[in-house]
Protein backbone atom coordinates (compact mmCIF):
# COMPACT_ATOMS: atom_id res chain seq x y z
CA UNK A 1 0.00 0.00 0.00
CA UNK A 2 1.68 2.99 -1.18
CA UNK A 3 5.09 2.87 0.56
CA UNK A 4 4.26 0.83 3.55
CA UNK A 5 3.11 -2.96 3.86
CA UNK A 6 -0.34 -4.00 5.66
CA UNK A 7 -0.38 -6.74 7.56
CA UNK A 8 -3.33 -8.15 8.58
CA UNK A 9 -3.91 -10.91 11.73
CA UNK A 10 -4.71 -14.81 9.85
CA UNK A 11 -7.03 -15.24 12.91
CA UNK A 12 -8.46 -12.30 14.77
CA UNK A 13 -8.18 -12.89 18.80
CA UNK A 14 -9.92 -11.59 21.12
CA UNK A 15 -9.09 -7.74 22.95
CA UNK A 16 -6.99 -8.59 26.56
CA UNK A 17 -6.13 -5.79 28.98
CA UNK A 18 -3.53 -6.25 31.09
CA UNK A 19 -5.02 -7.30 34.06
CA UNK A 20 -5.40 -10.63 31.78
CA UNK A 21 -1.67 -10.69 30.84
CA UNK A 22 -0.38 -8.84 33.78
CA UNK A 23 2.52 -11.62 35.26
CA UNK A 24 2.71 -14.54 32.79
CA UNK A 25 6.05 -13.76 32.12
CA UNK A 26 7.87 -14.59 35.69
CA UNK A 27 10.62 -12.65 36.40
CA UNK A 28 13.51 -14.64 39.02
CA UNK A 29 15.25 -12.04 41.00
CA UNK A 30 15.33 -8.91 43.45
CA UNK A 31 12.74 -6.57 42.71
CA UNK A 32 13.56 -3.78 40.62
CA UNK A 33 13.19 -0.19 42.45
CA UNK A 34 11.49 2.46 41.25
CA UNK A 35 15.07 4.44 40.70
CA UNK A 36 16.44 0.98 38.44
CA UNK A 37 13.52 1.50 36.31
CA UNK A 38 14.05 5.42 35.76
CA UNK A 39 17.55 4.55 35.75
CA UNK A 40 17.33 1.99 32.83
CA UNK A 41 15.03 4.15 30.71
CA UNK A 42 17.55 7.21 30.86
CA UNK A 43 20.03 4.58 29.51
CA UNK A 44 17.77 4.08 27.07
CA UNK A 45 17.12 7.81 26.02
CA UNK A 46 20.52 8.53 25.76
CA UNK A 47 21.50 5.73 23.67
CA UNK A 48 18.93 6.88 21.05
């Protein structure tokens, strides 16, 4: 489609909201603080 591609799901599925998702994907270790978080977006920011 003009200078882009459309992709389209083979099977639609139904809407989730995160509640629904929210902690299937375990995470094994100390909690990460508030600070780590800010922290590892910064790191992020300034890579870009």
């Amino acid at each position: 489609m003009g200078d882009g591609i459309l992709l389209k799901p083979k099977k639609p599925f139904p809407e989730t909201k995160l509640d629904d998702v929210a902690g299937c994907l375990k995470y094994q270790g100390k909690p990460k603080t508030l600070e780590d978080m800010d922290n590892a977006i910064r790191q992020g920011v300034e890579k870009s």
